[in-house]
Protein backbone atom coordinates (compact mmCIF):
# COMPACT_ATOMS: atom_id res chain seq x y z
CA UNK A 1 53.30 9.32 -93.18
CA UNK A 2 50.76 8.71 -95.76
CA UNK A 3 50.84 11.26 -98.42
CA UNK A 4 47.65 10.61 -100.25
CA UNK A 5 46.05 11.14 -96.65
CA UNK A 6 47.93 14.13 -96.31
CA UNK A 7 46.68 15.08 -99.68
CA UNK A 8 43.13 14.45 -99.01
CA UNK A 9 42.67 16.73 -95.84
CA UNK A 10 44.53 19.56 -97.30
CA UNK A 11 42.14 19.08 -100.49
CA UNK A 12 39.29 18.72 -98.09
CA UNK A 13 40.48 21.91 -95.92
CA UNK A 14 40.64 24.11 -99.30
CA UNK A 15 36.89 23.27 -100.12
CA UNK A 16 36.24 24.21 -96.73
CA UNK A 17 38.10 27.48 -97.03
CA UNK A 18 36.30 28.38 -100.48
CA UNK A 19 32.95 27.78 -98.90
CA UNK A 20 33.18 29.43 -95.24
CA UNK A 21 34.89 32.97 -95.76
CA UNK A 22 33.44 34.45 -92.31
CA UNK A 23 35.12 37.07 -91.04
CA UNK A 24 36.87 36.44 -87.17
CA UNK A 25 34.96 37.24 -83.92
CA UNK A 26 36.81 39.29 -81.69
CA UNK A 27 36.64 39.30 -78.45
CA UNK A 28 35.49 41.69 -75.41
CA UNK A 29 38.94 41.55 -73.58
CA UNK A 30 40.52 42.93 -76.65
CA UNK A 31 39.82 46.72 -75.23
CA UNK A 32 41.35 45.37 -72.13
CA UNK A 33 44.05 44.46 -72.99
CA UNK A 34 44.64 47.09 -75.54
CA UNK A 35 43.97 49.46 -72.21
CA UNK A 36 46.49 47.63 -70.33
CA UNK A 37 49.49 47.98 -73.17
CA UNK A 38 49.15 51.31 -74.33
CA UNK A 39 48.43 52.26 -70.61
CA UNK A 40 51.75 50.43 -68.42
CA UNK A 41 53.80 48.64 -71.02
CA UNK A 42 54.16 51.54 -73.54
CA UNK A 43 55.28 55.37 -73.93
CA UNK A 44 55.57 57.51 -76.70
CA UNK A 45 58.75 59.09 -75.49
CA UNK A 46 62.31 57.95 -76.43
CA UNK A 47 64.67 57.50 -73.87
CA UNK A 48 67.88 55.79 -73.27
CA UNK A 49 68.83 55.71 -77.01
CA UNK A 50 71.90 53.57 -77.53
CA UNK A 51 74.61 55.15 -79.05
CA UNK A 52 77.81 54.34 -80.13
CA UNK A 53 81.34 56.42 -79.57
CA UNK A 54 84.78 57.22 -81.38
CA UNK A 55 86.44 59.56 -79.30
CA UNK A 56 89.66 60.43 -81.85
CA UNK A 57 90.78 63.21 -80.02
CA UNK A 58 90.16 62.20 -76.73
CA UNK A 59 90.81 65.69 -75.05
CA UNK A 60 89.17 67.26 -72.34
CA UNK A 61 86.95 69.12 -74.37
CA UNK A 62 85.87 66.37 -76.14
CA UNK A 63 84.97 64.55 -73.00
CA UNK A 64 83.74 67.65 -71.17
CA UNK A 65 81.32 67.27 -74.29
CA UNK A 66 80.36 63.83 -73.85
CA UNK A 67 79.27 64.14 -70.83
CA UNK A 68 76.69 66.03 -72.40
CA UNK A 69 75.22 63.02 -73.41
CA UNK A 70 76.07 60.86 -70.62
CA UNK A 71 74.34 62.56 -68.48
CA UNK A 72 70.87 63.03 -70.39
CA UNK A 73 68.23 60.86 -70.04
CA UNK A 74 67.79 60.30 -73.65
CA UNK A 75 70.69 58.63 -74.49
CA UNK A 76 72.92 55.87 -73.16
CA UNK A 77 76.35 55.39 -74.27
CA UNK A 78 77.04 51.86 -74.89
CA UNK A 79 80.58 51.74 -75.50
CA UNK A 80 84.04 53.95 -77.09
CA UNK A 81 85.13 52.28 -79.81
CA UNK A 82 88.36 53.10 -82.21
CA UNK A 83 87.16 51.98 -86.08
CA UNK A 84 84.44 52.37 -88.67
CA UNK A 85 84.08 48.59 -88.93
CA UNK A 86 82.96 48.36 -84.93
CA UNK A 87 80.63 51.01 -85.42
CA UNK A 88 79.24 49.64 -88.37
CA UNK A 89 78.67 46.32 -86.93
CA UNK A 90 76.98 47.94 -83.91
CA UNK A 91 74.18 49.37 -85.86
CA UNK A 92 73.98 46.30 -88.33
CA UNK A 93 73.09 44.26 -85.22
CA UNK A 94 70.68 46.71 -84.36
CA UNK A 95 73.23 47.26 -80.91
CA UNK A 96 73.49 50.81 -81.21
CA UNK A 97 70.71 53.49 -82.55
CA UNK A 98 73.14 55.91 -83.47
CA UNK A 99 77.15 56.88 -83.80
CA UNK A 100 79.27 59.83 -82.86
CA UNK A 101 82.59 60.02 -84.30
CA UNK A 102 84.64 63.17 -82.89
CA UNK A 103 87.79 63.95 -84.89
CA UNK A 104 91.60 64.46 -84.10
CA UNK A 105 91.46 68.17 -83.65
CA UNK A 106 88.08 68.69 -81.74
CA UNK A 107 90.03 70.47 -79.31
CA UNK A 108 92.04 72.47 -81.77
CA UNK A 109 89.26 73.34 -83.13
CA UNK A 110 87.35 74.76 -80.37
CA UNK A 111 90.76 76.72 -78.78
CA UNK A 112 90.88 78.22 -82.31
CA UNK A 113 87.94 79.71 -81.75
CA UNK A 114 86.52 77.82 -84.96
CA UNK A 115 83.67 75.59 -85.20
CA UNK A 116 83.92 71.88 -84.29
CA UNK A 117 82.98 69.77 -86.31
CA UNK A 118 81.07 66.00 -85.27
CA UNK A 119 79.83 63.25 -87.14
CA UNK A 120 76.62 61.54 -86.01
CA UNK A 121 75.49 58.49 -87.91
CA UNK A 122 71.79 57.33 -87.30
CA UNK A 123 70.13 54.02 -88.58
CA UNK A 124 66.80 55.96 -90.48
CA UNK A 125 65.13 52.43 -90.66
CA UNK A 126 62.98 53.38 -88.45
CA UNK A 127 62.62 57.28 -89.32
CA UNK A 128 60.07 58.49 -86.77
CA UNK A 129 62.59 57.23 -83.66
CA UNK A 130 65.55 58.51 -86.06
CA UNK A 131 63.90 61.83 -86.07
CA UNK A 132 63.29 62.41 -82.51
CA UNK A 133 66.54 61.13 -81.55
CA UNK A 134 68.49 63.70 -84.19
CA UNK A 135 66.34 66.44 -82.49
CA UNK A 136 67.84 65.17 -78.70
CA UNK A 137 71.10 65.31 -80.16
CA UNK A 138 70.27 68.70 -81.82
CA UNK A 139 68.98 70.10 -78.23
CA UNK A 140 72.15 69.30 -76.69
CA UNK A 141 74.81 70.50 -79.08
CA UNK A 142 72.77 73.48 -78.06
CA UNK A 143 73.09 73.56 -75.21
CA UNK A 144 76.57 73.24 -74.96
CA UNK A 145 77.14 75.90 -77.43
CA UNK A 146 75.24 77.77 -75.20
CA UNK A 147 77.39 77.35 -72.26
CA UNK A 148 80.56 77.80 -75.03
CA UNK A 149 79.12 81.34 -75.96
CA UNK A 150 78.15 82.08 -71.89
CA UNK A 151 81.65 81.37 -70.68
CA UNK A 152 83.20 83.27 -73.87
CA UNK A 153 80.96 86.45 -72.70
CA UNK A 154 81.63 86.36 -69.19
CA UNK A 155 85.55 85.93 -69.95
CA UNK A 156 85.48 88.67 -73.11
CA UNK A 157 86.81 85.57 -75.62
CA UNK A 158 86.16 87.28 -79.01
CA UNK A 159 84.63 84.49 -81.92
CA UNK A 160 83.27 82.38 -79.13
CA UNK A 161 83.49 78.75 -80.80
CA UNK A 162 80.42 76.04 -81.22
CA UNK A 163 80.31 72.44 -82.40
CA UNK A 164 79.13 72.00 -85.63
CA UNK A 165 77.19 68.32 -86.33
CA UNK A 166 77.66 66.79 -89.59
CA UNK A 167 74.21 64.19 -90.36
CA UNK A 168 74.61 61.17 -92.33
CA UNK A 169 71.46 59.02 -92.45
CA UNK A 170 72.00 55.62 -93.05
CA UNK A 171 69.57 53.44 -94.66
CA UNK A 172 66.92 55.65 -94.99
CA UNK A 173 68.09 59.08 -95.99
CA UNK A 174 64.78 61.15 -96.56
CA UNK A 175 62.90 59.46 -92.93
CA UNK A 176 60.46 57.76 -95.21
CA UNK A 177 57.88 56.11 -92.75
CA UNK A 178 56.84 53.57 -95.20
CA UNK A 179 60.31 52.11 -95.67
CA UNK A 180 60.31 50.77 -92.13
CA UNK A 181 56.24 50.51 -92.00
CA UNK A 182 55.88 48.03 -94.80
CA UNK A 183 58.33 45.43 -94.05
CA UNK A 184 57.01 45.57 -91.02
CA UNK A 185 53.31 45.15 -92.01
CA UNK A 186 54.39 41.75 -93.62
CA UNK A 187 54.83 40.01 -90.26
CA UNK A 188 51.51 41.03 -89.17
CA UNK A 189 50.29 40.37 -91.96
CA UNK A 190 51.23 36.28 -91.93
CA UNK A 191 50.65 36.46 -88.28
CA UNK A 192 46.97 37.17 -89.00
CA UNK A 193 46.71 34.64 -92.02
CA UNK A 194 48.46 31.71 -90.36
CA UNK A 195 48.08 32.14 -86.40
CA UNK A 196 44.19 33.56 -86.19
CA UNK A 197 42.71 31.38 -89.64
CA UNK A 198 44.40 28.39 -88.46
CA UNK A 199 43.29 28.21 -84.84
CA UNK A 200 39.76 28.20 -86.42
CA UNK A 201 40.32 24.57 -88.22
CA UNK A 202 40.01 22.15 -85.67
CA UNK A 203 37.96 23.78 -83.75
CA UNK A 204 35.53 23.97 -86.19
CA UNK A 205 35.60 20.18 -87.07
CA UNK A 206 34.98 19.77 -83.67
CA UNK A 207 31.77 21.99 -83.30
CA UNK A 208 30.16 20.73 -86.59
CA UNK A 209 30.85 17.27 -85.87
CA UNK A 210 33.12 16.24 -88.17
CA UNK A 211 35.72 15.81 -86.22
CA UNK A 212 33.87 12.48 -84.97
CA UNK A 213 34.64 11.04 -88.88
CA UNK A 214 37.88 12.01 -89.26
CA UNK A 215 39.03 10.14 -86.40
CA UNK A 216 36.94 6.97 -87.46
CA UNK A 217 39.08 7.31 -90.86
CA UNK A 218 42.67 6.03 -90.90
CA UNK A 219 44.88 9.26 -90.67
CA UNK A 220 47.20 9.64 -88.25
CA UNK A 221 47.42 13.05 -86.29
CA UNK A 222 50.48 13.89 -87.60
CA UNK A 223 48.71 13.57 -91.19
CA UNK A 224 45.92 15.34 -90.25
CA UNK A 225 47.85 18.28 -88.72
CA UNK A 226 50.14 18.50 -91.83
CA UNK A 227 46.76 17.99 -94.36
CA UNK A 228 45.22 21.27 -92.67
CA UNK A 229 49.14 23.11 -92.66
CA UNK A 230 49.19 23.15 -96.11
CA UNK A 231 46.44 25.40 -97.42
CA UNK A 232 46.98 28.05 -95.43
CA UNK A 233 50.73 27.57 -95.77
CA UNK A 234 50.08 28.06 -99.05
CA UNK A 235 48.05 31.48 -98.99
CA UNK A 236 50.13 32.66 -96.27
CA UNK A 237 53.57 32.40 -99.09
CA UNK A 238 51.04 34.45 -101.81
CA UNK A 239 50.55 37.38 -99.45
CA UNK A 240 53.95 37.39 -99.15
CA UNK A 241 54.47 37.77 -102.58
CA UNK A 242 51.97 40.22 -102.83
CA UNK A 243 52.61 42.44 -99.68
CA UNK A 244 56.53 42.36 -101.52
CA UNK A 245 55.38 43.37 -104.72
CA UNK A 246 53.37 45.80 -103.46
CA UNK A 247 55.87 47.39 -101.32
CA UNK A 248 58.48 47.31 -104.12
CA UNK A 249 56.20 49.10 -107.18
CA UNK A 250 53.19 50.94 -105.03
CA UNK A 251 54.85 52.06 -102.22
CA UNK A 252 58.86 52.45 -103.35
CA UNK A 253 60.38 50.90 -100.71
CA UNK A 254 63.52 50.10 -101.36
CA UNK A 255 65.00 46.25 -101.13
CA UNK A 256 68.69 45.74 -100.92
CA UNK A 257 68.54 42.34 -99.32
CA UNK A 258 68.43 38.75 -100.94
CA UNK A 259 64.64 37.75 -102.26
CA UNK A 260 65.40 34.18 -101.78
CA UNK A 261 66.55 34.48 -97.84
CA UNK A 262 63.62 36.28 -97.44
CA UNK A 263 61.06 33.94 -98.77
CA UNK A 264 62.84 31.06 -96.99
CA UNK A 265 62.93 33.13 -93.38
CA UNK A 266 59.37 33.92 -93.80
CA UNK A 267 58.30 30.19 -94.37
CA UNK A 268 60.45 29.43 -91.32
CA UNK A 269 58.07 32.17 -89.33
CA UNK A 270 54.59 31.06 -91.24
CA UNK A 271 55.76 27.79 -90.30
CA UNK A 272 55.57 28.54 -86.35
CA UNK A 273 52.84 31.11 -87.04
CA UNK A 274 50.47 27.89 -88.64
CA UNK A 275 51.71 25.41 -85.96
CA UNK A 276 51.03 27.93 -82.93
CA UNK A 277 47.38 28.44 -84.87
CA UNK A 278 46.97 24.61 -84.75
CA UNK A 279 47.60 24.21 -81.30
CA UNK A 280 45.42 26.80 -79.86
CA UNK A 281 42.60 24.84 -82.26
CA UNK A 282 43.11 21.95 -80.83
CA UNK A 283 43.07 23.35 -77.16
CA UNK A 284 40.13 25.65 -77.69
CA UNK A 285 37.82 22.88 -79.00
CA UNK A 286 35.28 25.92 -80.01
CA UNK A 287 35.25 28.43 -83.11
CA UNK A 288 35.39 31.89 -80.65
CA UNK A 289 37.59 30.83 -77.86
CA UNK A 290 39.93 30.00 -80.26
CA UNK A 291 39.76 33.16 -82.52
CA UNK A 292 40.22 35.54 -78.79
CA UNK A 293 43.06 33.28 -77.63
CA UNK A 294 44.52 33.60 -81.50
CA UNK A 295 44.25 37.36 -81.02
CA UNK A 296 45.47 37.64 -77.26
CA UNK A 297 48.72 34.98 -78.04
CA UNK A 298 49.53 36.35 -81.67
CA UNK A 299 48.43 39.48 -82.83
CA UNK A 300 47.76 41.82 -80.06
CA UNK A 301 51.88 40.53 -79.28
CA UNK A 302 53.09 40.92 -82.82
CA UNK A 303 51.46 44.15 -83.52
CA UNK A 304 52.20 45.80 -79.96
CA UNK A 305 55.42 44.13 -78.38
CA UNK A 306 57.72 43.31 -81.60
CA UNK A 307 59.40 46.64 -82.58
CA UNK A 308 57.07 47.29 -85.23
CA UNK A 309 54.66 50.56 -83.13
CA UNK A 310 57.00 50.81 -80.53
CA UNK A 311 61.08 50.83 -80.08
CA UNK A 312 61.42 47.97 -77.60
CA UNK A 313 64.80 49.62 -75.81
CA UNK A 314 61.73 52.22 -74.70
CA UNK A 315 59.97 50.06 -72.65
CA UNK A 316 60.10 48.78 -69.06
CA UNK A 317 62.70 46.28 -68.62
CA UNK A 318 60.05 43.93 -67.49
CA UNK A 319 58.11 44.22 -70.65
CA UNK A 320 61.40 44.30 -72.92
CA UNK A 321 61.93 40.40 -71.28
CA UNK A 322 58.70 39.76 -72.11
CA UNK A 323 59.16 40.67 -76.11
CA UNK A 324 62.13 38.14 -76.00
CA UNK A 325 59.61 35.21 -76.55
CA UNK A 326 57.62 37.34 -79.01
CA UNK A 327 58.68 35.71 -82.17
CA UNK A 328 57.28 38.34 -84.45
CA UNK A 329 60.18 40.53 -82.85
CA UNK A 330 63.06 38.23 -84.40
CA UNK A 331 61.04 38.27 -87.84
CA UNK A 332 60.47 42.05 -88.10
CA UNK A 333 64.09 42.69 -87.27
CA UNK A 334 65.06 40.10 -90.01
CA UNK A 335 62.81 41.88 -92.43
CA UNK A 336 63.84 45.57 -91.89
CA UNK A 337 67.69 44.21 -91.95
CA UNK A 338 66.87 42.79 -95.82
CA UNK A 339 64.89 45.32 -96.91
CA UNK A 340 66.56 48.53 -95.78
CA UNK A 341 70.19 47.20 -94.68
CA UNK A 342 70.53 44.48 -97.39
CA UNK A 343 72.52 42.05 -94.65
CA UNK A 344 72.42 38.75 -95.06
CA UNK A 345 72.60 35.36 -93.13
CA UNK A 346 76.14 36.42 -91.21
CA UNK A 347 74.17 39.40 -89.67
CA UNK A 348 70.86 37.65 -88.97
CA UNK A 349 71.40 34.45 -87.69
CA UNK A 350 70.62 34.73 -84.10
CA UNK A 351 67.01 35.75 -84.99
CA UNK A 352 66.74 32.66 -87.46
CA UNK A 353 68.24 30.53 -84.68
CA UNK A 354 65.69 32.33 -82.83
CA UNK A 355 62.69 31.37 -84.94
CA UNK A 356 63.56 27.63 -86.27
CA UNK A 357 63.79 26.96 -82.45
CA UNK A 358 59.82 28.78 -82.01
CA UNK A 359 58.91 26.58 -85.22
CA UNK A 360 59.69 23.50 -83.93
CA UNK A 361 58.40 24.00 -80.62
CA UNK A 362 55.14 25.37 -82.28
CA UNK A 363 55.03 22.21 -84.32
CA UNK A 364 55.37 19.49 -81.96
CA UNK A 365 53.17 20.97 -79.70
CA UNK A 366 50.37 20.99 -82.12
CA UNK A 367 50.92 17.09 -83.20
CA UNK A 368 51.33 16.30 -79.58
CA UNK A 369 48.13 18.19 -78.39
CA UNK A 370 46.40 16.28 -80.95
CA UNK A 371 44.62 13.00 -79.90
CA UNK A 372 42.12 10.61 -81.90
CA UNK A 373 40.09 10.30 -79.57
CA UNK A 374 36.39 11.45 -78.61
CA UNK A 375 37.12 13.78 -74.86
């Protein structure tokens, strides 16, 4: 590895950069495929919402009201648990949507003829799913109090009793849409910048002919590939900055996280993001084949199957396996957990695991696909 080569293509790839700002062609199976998501892959209703139990009475009231939930379609009941700390973890890891705690004397409570009451903790960082969920869990406390009231009538109970829910919003008290719409906007945002500008650079060599020089010159691949990493490395790190900036003092979002793990998480993403560019470049050999096949591999993925539109627990379990090799769904998950649940490294991991593996795949691939040689 030569660094004054490296040097000299990134320098070279900057002047290029300065003087060819055209805008991407897009391509005509973007509808299509657009068509195809919105149509099979995705729905705008929420269903099967995990959530999380404490059952501290554990009566037969308060099971006859669990069953509430059990039953209905919205919401699926991944576990009974018997702390705080499990609970907590659960929606940390993004497990579990949601938490109902019942107390001790549930059933006292109700056979008192008083009203019940029921904690439900929800994550808010994503408010618009938080919403509708509160309002499922809303519909059927009330129903059931319905049924409470019914069965007092019909057996002349005077002070028929009801279950009274008790909200706590974590992470995102008020539903503010922006705090979980900006972090996510960042990994589109470096998806577009690294995966759709660089699959433009080799491909371009290659049409105007340079290409031809470059491999009469004495850089290695390796060099050449790094050379043309580096600019757009480099822009990709400043809309960072600015896209966090902007998100801290335009739009208020909150930050409770770590700056530096998220600056050194997102170059492990932009990282992949630049080396998956590369090797599409190098496979389209053309300037539009290798803008659509940015767009169709990158950001029609990112934008659509990642968790950032859509909650991914929503979708067909065929698609939901397909959003495992989606790496923009590791990154948005890491950025939401910074900015709105301030975890760190012990909490993430598995989606940095998750995206160092993606890098280095993404990387070698691009060196490897790279030959100096005239097809």
């Amino acid at each position: 590895m030569n660094l004054k080569r490296v040097l000299a293509i990134s320098n070279k790839e900057f002047i290029q950069i300065r003087r060819d700002p055209r805008s991407l062609a897009l391509g005509l199976l973007i509808p299509v495929i657009l068509i195809v998501l919105f149509g099979f892959a995705l729905s705008l209703d929420i269903q099967h919402v995990p959530m999380a139990v404490w059952d501290q009475d554990n009566s037969k009231e308060s099971v006859d009201f669990l069953l509430n939930f059990k039953n209905s379609n919205y919401f699926k009941i991944i576990g009974y648990y018997d702390n705080y700390r499990a609970l907590e973890s659960l929606i940390d890891y993004g497990t579990a949507m949601m938490a109902m705690v019942i107390p001790k004397d549930f059933s006292r409570y109700l056979l008192s003829g008083q009203a019940a009451p029921v904690q439900l903790i929800l994550d808010g960082s994503d408010s618009n799913t938080a919403t509708v969920a509160f309002g499922y869990v809303a519909s059927v406390v009330d129903k059931y109090n319905g049924d409470i009231i019914k069965k007092a009538a019909d057996t002349n109970l005077v002070n028929p009793t009801a279950v009274a829910i008790e909200q706590r919003i974590w992470f995102n008290q008020d539903f503010q849409s922006k705090n979980f719409i900006v972090p996510g906007l960042i990994a589109i945002i470096m998806m577009i910048i690294a995966a759709l500008l660089t699959s433009l650079t080799v491909a371009r060599e290659w049409e105007r002919g340079t290409m031809e020089q470059l491999i009469a010159t004495p850089v290695r691949p390796a060099e050449l590939i790094i050379g043309k990493f580096i600019p757009y490395f480099v822009i990709g790190m400043i809309d960072l900055a600015i896209s966090v900036i902007m998100g801290r003092f335009v739009f208020e979002v909150p930050f409770r996280g770590s700056v530096v793990l998220l600056f050194i998480l997102s170059a492990i993403f932009l990282t992949g993001a630049l080396g998956l560019g590369i090797f599409i470049s190098t496979v389209a050999k053309n300037q539009l084949m290798a803008s659509q096949m940015a767009i169709l591999t990158s950001f029609l993925p990112t934008f659509l199957l990642s968790g950032f539109t859509y909650e991914i627990f929503n979708m067909p379990v065929a698609v939901q396996v397909i959003t495992y090799f989606i790496p923009a769904r590791y990154f948005i998950k890491i950025l939401r957990g910074i900015y709105m649940k301030g975890v760190g490294i012990d909490v993430l991991w598995p989606e940095t695991v998750c995206m160092i593996i993606f890098t280095v795949i993404t990387t070698r691939l691009a060196i490897y696909k790279f030959k100096k040689k005239i097809l």
